[in-house]
Protein backbone atom coordinates (compact mmCIF):
# COMPACT_ATOMS: atom_id res chain seq x y z
CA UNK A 1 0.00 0.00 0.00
CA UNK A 2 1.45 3.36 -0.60
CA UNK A 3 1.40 6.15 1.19
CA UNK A 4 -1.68 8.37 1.48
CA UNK A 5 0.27 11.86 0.85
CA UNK A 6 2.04 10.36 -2.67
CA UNK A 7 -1.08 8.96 -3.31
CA UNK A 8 -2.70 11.77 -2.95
CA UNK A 9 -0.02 14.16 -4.99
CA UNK A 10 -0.23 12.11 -7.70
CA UNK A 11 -4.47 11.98 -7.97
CA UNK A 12 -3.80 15.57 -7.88
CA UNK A 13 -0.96 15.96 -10.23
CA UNK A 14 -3.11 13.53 -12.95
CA UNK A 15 -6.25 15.55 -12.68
CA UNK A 16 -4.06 18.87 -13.26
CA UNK A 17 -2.47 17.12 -16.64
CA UNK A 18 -5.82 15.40 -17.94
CA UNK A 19 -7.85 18.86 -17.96
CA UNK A 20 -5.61 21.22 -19.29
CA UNK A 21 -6.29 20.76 -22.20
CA UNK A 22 -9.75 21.18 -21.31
CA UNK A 23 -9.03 24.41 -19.37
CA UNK A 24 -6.84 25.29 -22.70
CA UNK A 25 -10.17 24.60 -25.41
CA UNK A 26 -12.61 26.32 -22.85
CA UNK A 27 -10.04 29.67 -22.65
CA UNK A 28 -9.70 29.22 -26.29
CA UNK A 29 -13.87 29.50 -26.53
CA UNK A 30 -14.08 32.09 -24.13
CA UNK A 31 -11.11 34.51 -25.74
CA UNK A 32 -13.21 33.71 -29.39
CA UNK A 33 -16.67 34.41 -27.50
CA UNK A 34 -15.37 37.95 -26.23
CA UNK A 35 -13.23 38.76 -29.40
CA UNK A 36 -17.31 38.08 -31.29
CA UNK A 37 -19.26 39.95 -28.68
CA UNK A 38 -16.70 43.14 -28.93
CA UNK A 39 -17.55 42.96 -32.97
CA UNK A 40 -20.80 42.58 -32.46
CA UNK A 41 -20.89 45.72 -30.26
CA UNK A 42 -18.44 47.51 -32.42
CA UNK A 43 -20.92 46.59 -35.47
CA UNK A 44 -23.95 48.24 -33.56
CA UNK A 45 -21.98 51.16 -32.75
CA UNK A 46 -21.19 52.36 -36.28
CA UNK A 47 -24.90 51.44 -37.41
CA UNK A 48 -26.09 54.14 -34.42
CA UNK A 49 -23.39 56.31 -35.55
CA UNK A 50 -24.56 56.35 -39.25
CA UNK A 51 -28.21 55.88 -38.37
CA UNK A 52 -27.26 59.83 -36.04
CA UNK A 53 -25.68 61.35 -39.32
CA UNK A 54 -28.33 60.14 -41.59
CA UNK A 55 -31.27 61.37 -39.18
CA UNK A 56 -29.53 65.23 -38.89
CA UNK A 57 -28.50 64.96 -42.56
CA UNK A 58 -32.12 64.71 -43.28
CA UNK A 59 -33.64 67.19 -40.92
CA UNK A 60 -31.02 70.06 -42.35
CA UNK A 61 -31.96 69.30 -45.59
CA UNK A 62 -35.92 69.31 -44.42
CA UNK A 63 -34.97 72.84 -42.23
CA UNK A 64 -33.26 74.18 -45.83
CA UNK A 65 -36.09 73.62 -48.07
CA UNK A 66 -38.73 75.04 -45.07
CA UNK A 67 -36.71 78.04 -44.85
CA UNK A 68 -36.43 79.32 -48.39
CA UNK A 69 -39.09 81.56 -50.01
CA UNK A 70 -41.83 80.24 -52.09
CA UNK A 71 -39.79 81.04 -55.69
CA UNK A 72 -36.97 79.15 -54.23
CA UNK A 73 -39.22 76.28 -53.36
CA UNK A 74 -41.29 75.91 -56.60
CA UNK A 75 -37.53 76.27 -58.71
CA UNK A 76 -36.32 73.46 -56.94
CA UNK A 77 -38.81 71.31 -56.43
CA UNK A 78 -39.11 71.99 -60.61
CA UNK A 79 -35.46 70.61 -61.06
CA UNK A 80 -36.33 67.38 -58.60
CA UNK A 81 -39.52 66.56 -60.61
């Protein structure tokens, strides 16, 4: 019979070597998982960003056409039809 202490080293030292490369393929999913979620997020960002500059693009061009005169108005609005 051998001794309880080495026996109980070497349970410990064989579960350490048989899951690391466990622990290795679950940090491996976990660094890929972030690195996705941070594009993701990155991707919804610039779609907010664009969707901002869009939205004011649109209401200057709306305040520019309300705040000509009528002559201005009916020239342009000639030239768009």
């Amino acid at each position: 019979m051998s001794d309880p202490v080495s026996q109980s080293v070497s349970e410990a030292t064989l579960l350490t070597v048989g899951m690391s490369s466990a622990n290795a393929a679950a940090n491996l999913i976990n660094t890929a998982n972030t690195a996705l979620c941070l594009s993701l997020m990155n991707a919804v960002a610039n779609q907010q960003a664009g969707n901002m500059t869009r939205q004011t693009s649109a209401i200057q061009a709306n305040t520019g056409i309300m705040s000509t005169g009528s002559a201005v108005q009916s020239a342009v609005v000639e030239k768009i039809l």
